[in-house]
PDB file of N, CA and C in Angstrom:
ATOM      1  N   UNK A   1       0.815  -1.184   0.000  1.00  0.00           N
ATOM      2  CA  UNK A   1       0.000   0.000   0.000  1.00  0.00           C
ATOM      3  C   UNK A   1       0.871   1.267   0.000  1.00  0.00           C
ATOM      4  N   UNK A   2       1.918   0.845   0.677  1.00  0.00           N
ATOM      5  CA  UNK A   2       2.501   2.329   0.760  1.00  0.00           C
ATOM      6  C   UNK A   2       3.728   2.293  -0.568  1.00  0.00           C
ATOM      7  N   UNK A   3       3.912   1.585  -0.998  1.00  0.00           N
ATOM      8  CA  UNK A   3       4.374   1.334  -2.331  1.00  0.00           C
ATOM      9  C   UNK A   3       3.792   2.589  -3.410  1.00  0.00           C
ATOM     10  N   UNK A   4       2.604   1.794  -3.268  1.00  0.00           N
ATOM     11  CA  UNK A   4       1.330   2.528  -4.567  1.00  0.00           C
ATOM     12  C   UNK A   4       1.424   3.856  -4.279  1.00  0.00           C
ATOM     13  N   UNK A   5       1.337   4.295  -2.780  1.00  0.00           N
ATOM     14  CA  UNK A   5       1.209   5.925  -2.623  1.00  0.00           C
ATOM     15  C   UNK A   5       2.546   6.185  -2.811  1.00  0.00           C
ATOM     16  N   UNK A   6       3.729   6.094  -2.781  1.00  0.00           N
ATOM     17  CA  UNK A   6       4.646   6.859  -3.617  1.00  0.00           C
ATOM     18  C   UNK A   6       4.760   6.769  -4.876  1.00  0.00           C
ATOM     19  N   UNK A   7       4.549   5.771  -5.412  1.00  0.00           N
ATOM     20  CA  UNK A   7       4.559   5.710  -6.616  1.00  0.00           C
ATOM     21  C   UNK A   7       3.516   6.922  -7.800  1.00  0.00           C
ATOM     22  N   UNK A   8       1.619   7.285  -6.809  1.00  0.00           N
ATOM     23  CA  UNK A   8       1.314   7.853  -7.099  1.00  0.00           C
ATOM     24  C   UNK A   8       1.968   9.203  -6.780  1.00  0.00           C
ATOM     25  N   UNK A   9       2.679   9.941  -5.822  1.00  0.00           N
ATOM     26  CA  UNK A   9       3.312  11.002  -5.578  1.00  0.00           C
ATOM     27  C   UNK A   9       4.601  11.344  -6.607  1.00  0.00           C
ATOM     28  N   UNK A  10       4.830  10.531  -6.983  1.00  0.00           N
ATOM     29  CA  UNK A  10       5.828  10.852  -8.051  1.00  0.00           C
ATOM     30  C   UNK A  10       5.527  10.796  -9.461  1.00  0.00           C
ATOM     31  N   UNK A  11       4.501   9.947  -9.778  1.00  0.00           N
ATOM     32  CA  UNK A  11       3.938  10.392 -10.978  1.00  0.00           C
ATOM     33  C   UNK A  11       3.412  11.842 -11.332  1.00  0.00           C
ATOM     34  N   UNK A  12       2.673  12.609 -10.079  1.00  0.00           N
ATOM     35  CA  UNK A  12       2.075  13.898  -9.774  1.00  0.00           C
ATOM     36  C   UNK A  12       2.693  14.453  -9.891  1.00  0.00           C
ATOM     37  N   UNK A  13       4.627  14.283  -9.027  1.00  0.00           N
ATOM     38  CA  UNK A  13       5.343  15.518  -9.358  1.00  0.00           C
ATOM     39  C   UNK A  13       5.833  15.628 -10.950  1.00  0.00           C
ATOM     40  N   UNK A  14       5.909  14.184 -11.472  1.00  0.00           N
ATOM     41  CA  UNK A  14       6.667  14.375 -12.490  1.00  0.00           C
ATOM     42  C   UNK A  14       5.618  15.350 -13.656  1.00  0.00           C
ATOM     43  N   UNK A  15       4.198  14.831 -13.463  1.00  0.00           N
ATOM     44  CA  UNK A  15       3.491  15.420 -14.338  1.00  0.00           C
ATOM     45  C   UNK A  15       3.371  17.496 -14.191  1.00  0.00           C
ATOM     46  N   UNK A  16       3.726  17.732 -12.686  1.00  0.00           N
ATOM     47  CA  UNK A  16       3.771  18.906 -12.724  1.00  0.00           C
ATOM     48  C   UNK A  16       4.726  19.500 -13.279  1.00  0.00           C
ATOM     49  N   UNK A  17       5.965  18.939 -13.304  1.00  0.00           N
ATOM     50  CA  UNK A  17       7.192  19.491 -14.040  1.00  0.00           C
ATOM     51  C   UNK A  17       7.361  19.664 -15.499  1.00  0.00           C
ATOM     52  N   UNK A  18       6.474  18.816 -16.378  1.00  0.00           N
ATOM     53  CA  UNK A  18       6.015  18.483 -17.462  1.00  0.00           C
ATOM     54  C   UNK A  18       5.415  20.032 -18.155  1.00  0.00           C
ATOM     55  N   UNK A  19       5.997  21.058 -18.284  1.00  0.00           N
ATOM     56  CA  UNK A  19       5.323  22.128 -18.815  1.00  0.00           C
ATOM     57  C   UNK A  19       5.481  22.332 -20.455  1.00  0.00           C
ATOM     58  N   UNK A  20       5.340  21.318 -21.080  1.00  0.00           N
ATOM     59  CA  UNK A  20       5.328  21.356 -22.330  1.00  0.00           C
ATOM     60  C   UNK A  20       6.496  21.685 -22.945  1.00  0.00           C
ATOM     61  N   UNK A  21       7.865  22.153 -22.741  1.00  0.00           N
ATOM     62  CA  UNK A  21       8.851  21.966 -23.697  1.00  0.00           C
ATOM     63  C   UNK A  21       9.856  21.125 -23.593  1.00  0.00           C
ATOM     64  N   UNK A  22      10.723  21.413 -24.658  1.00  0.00           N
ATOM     65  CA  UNK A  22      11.506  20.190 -25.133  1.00  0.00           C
ATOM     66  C   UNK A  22      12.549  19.630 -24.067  1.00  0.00           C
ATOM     67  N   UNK A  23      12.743  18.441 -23.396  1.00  0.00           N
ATOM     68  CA  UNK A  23      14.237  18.552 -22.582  1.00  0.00           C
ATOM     69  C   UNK A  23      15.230  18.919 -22.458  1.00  0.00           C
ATOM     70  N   UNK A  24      15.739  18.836 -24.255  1.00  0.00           N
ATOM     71  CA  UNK A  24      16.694  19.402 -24.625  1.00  0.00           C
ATOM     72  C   UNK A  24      17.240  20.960 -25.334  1.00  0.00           C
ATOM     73  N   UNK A  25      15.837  21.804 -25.451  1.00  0.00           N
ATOM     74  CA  UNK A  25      15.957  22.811 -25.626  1.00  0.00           C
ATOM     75  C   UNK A  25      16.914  23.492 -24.516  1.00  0.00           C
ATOM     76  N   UNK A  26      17.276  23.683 -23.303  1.00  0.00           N
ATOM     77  CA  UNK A  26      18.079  24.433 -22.813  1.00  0.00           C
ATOM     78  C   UNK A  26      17.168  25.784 -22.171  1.00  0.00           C
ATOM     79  N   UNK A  27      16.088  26.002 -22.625  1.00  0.00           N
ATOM     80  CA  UNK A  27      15.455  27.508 -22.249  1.00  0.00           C
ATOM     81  C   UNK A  27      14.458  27.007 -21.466  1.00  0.00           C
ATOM     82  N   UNK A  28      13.977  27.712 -20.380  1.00  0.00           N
ATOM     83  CA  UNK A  28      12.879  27.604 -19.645  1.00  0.00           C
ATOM     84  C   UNK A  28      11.930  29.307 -19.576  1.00  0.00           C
ATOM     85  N   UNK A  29      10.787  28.843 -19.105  1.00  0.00           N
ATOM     86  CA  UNK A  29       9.951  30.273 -19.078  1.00  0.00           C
ATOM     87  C   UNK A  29       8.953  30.355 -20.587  1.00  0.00           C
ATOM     88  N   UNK A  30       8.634  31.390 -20.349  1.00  0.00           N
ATOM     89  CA  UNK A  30       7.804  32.024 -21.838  1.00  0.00           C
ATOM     90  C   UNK A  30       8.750  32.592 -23.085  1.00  0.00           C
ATOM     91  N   UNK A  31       7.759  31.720 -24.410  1.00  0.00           N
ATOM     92  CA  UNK A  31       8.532  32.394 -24.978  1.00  0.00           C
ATOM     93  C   UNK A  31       7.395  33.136 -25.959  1.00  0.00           C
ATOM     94  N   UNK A  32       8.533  34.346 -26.028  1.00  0.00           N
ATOM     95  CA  UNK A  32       7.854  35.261 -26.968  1.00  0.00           C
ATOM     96  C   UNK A  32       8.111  35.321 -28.659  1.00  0.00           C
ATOM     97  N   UNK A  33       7.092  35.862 -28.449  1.00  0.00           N
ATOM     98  CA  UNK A  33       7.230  35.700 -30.445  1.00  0.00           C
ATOM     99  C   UNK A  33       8.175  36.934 -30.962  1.00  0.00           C
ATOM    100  N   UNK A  34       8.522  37.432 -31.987  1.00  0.00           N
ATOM    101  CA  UNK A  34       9.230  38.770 -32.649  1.00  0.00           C
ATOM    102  C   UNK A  34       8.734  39.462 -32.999  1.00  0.00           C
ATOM    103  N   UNK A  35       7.004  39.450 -33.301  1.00  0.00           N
ATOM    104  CA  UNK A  35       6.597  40.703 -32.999  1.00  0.00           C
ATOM    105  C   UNK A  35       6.164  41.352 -31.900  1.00  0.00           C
ATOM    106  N   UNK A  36       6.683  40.757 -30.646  1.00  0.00           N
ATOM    107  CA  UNK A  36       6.483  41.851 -29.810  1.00  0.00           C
ATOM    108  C   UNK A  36       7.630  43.041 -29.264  1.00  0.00           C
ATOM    109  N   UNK A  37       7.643  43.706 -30.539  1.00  0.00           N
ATOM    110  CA  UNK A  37       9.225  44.483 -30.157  1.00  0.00           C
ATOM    111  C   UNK A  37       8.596  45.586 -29.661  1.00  0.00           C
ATOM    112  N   UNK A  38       8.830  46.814 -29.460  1.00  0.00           N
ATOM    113  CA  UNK A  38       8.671  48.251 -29.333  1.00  0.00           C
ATOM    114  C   UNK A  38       8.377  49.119 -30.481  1.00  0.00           C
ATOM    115  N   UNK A  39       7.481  49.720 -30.097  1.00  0.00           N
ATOM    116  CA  UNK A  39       6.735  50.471 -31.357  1.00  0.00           C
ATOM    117  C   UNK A  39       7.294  51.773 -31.229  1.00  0.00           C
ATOM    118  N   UNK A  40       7.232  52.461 -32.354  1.00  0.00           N
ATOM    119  CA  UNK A  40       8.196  53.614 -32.698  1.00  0.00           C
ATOM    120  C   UNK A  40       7.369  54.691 -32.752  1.00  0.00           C
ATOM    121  N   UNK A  41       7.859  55.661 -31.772  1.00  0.00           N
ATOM    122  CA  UNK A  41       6.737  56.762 -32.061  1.00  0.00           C
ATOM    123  C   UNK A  41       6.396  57.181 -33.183  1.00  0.00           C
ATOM    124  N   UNK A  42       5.111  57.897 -33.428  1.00  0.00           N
ATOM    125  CA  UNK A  42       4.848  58.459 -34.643  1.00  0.00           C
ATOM    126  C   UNK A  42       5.177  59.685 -34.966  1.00  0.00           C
ATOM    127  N   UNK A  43       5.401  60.597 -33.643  1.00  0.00           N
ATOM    128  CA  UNK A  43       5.839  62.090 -33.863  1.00  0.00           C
ATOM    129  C   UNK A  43       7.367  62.192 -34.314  1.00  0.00           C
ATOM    130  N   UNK A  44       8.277  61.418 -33.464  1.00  0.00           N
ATOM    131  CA  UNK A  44       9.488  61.353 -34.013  1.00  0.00           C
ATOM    132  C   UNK A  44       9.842  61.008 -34.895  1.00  0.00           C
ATOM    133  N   UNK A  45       9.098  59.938 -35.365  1.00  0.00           N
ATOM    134  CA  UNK A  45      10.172  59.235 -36.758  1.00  0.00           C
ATOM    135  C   UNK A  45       9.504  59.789 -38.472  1.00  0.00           C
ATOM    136  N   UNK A  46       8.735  60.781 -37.638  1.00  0.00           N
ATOM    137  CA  UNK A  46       8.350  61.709 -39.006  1.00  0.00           C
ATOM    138  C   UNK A  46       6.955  61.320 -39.788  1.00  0.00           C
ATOM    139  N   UNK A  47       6.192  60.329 -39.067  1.00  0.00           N
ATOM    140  CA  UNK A  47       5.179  60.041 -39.942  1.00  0.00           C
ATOM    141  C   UNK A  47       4.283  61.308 -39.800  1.00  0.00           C
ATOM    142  N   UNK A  48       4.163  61.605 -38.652  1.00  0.00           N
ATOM    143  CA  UNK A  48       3.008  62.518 -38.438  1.00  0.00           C
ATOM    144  C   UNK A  48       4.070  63.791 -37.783  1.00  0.00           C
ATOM    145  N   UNK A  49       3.297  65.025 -37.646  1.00  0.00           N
ATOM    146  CA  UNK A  49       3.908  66.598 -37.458  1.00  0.00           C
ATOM    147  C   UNK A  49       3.470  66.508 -35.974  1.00  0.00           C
ATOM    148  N   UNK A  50       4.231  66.666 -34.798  1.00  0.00           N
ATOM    149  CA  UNK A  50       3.690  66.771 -33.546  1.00  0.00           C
ATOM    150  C   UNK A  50       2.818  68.375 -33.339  1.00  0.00           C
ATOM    151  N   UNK A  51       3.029  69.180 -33.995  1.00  0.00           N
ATOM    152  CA  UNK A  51       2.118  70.568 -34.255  1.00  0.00           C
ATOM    153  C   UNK A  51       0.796  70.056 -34.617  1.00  0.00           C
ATOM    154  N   UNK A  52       0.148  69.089 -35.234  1.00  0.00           N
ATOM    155  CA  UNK A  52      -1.432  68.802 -34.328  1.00  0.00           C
ATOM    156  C   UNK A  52      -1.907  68.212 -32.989  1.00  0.00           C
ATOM    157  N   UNK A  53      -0.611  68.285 -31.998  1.00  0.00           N
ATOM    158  CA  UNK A  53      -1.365  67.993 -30.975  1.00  0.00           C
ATOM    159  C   UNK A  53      -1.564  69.478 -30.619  1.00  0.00           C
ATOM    160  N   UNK A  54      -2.618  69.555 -30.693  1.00  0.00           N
ATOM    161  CA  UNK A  54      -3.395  70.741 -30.094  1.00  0.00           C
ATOM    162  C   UNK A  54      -4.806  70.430 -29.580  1.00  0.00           C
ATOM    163  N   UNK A  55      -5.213  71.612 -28.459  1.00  0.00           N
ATOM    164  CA  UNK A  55      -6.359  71.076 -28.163  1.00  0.00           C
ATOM    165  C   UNK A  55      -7.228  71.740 -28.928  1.00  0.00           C
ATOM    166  N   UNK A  56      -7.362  72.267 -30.156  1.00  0.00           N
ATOM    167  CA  UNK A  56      -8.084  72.727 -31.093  1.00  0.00           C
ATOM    168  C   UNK A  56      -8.469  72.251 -32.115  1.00  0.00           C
ATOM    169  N   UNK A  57      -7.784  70.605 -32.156  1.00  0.00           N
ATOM    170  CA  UNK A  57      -7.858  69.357 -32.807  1.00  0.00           C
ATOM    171  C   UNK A  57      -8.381  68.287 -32.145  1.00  0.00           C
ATOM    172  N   UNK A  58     -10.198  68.440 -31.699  1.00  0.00           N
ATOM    173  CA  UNK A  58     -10.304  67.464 -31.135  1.00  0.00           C
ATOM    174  C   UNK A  58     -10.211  66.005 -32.195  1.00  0.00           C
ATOM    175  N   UNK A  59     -10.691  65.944 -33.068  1.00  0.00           N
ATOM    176  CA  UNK A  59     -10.920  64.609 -33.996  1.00  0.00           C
ATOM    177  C   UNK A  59      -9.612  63.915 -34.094  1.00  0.00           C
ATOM    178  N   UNK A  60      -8.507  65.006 -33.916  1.00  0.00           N
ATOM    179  CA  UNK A  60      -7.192  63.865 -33.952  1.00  0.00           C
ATOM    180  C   UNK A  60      -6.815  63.666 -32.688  1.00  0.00           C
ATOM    181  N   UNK A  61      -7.227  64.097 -31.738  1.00  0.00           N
ATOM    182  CA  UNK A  61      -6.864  63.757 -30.178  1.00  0.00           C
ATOM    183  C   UNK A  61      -8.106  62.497 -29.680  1.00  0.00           C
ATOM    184  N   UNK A  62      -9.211  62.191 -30.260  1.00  0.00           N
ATOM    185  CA  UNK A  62      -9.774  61.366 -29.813  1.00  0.00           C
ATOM    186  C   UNK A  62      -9.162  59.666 -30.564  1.00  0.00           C
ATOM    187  N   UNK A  63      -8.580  60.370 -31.506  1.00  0.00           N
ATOM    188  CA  UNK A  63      -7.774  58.559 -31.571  1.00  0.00           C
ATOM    189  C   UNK A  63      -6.879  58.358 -30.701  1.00  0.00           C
ATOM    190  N   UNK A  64      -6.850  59.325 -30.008  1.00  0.00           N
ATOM    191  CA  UNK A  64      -5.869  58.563 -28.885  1.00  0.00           C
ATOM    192  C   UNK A  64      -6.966  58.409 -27.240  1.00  0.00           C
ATOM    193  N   UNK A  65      -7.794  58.227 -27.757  1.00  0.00           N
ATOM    194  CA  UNK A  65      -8.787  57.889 -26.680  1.00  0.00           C
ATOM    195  C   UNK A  65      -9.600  56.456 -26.951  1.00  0.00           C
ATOM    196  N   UNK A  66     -10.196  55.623 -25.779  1.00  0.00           N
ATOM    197  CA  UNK A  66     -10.822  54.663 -26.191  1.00  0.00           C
ATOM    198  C   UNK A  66     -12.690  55.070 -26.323  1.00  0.00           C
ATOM    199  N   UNK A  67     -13.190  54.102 -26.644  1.00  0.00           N
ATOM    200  CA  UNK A  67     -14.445  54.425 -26.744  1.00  0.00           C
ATOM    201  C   UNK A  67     -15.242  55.101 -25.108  1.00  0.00           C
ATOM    202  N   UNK A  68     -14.742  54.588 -24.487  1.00  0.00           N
ATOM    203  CA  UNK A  68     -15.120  55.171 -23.090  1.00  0.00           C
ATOM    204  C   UNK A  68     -14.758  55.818 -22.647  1.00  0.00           C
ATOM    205  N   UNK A  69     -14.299  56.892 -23.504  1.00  0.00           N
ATOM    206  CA  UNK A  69     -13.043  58.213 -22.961  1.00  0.00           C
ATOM    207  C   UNK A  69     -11.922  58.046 -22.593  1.00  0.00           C
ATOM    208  N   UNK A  70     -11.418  57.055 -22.085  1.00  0.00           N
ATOM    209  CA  UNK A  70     -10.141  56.879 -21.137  1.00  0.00           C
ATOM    210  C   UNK A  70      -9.088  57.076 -22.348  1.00  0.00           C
ATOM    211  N   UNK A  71      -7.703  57.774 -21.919  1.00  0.00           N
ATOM    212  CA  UNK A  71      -6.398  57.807 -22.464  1.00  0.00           C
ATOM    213  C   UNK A  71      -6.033  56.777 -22.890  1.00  0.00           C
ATOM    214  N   UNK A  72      -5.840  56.374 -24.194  1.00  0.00           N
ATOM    215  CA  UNK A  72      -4.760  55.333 -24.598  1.00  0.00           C
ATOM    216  C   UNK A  72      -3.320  55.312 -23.981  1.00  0.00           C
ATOM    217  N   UNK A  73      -3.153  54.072 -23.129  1.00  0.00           N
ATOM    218  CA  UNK A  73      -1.874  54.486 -22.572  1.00  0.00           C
ATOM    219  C   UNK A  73      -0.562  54.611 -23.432  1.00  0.00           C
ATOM    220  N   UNK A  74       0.202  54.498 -23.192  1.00  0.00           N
ATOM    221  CA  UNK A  74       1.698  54.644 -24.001  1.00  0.00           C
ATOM    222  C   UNK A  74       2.498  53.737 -24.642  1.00  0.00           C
ATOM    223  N   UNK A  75       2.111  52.401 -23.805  1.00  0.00           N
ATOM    224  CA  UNK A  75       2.400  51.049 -23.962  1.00  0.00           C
ATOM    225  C   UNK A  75       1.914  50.718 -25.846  1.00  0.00           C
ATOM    226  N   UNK A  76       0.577  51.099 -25.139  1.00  0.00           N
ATOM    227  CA  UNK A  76      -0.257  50.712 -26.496  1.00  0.00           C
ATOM    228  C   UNK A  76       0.230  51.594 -27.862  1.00  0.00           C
ATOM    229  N   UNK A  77      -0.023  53.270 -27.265  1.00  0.00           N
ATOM    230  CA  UNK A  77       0.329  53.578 -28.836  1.00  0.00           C
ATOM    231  C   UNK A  77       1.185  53.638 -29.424  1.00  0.00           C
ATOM    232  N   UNK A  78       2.368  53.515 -28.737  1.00  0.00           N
ATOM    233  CA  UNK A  78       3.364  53.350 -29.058  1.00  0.00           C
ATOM    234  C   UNK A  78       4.566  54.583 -29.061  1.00  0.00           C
ATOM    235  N   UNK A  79       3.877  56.108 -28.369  1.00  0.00           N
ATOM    236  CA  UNK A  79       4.555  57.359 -28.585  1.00  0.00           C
ATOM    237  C   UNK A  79       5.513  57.274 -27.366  1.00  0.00           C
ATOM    238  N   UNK A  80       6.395  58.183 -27.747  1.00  0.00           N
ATOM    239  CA  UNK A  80       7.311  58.805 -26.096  1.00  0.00           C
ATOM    240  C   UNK A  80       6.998  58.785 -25.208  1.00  0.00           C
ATOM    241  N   UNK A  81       8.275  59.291 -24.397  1.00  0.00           N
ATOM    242  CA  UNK A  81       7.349  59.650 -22.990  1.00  0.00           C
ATOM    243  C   UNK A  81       6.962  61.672 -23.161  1.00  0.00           C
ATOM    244  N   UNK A  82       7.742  62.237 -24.092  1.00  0.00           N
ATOM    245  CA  UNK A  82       7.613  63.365 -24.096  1.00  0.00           C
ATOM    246  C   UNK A  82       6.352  63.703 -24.596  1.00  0.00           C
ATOM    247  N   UNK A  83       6.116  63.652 -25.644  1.00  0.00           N
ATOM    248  CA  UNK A  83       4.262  63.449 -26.662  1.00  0.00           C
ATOM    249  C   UNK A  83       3.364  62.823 -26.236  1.00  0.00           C
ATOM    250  N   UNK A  84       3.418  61.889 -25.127  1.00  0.00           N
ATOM    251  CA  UNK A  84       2.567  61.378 -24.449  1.00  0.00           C
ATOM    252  C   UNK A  84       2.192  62.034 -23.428  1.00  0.00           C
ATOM    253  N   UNK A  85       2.919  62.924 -22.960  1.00  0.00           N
ATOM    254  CA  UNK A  85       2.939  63.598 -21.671  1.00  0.00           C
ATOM    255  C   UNK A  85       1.864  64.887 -22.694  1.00  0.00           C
ATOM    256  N   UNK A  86       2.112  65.473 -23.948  1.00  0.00           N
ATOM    257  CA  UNK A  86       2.185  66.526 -24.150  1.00  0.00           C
ATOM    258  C   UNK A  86       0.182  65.997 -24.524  1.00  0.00           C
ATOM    259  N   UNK A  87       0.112  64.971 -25.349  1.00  0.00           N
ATOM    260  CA  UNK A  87      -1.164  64.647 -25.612  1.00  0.00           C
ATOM    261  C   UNK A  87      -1.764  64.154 -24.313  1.00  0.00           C
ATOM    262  N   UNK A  88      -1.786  63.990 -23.270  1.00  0.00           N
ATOM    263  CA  UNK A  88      -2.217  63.854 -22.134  1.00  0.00           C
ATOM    264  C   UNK A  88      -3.303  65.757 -21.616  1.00  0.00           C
ATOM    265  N   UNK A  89      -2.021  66.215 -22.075  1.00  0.00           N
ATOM    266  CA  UNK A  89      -2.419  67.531 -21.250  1.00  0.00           C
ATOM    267  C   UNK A  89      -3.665  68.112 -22.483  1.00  0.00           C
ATOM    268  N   UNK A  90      -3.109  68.298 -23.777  1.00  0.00           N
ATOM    269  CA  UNK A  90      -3.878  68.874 -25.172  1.00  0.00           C
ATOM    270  C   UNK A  90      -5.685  67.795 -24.444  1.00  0.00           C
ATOM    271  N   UNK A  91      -5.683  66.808 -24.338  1.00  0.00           N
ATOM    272  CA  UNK A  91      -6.398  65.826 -24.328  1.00  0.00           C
ATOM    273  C   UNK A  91      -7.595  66.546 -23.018  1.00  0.00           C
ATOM    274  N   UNK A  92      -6.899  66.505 -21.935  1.00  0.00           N
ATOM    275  CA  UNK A  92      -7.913  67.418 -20.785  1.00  0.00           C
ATOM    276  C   UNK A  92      -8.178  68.696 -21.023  1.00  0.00           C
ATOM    277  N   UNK A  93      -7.169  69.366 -21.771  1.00  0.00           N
ATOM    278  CA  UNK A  93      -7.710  70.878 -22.005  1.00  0.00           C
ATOM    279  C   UNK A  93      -8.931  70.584 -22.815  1.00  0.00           C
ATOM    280  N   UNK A  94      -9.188  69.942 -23.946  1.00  0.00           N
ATOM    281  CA  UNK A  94     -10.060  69.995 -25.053  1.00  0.00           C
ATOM    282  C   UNK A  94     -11.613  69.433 -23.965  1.00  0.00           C
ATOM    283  N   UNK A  95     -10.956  68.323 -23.118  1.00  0.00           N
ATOM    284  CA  UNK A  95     -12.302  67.966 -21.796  1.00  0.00           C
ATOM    285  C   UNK A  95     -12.713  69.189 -20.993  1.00  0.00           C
ATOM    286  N   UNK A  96     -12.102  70.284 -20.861  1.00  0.00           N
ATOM    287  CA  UNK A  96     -12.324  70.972 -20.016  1.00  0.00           C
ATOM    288  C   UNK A  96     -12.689  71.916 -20.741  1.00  0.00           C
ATOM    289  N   UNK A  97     -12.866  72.472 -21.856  1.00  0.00           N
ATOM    290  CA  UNK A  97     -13.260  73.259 -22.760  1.00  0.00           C
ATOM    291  C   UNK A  97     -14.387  72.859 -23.820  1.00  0.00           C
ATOM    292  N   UNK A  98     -14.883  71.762 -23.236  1.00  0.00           N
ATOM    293  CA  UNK A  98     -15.996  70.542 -23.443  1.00  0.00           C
ATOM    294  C   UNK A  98     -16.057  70.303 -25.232  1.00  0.00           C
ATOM    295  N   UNK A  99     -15.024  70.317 -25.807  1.00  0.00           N
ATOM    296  CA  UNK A  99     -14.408  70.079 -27.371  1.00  0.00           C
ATOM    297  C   UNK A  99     -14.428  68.390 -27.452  1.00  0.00           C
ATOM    298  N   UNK A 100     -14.154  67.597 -26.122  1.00  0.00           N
ATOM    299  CA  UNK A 100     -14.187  66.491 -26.077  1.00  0.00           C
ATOM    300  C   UNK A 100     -14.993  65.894 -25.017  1.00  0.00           C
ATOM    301  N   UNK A 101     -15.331  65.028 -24.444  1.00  0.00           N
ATOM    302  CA  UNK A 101     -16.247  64.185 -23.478  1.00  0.00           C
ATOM    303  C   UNK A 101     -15.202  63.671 -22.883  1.00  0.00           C
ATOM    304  N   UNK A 102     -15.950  63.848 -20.872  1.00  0.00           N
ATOM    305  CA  UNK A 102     -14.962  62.799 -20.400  1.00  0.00           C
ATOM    306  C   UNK A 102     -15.176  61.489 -20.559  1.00  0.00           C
ATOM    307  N   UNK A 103     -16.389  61.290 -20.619  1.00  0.00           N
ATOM    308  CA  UNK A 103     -17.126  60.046 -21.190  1.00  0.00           C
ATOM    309  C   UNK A 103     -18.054  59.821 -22.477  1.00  0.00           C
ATOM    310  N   UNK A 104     -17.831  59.002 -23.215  1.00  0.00           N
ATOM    311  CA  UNK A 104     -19.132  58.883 -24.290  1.00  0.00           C
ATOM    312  C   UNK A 104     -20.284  58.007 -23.813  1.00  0.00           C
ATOM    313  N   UNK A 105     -20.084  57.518 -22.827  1.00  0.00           N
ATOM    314  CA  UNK A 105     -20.904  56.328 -22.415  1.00  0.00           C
ATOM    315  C   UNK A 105     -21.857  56.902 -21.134  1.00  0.00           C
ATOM    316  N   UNK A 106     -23.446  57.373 -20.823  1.00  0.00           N
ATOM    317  CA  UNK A 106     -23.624  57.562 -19.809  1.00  0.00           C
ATOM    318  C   UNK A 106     -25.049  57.790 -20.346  1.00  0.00           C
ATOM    319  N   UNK A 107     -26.173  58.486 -19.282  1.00  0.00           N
ATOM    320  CA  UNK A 107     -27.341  58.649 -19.797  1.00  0.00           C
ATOM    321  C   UNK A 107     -27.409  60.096 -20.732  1.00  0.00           C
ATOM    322  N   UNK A 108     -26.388  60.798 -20.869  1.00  0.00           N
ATOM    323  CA  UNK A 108     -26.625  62.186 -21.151  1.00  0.00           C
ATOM    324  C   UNK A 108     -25.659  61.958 -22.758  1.00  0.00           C
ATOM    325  N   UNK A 109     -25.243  60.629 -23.291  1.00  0.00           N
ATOM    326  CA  UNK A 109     -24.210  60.830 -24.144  1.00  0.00           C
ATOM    327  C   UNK A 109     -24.817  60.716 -25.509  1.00  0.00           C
ATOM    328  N   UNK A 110     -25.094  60.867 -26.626  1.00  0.00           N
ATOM    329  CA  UNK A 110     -25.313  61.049 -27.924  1.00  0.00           C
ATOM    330  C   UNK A 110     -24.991  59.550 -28.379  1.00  0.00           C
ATOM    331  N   UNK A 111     -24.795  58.260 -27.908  1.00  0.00           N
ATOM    332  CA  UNK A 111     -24.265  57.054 -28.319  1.00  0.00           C
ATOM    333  C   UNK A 111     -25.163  56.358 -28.837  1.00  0.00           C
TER     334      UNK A 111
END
């Protein structure tokens, strides 16, 4: 009996150790694919003119918003930390000068 119960205890560990790769690969952990590199801002590398971030441009400041108002973070769009900082601020002025919504989603919203 007490045979069987180690025998089942070591099958358990072995199966936990078992995380799907090769023995002989050498690497452990996650692996990532190659497209997840770092995205290149758009103001710097010249696609776009950082002179429309203005808050007098709401239609191009709401692509950097999600449908529920909230800021696209930085991660996502891929800009600086400088233009991100700068469309952050353009972004609340245009909320506070009601050019943009803090929310689109609510009982009072046009959706």
């Amino acid at each position: 009996m007490a045979k069987e119960m180690s025998e089942k205890k070591e099958s358990r560990y072995n199966d936990d150790m078992d995380d799907g790769m090769d023995e002989g690969s050498g690497r452990r952990g996650r692996r990532f694919s190659s497209s997840n590199r770092k995205k290149a801002c758009r103001f710097t590398s010249g696609e776009e003119d950082a002179a429309n971030i203005s808050y007098k441009n709401p239609k191009f400041l709401s692509s950097f918003m999600t449908e529920h108002g909230k800021i696209v973070p930085r991660r996502v769009t891929g800009n600086c930390a400088q233009i991100q900082r700068k469309l952050t601020t353009e972004i609340k002025r245009a909320r506070n000068l009601a050019l943009l919504g803090f929310t689109s989603i609510g009982p009072n919203s046009n959706y």
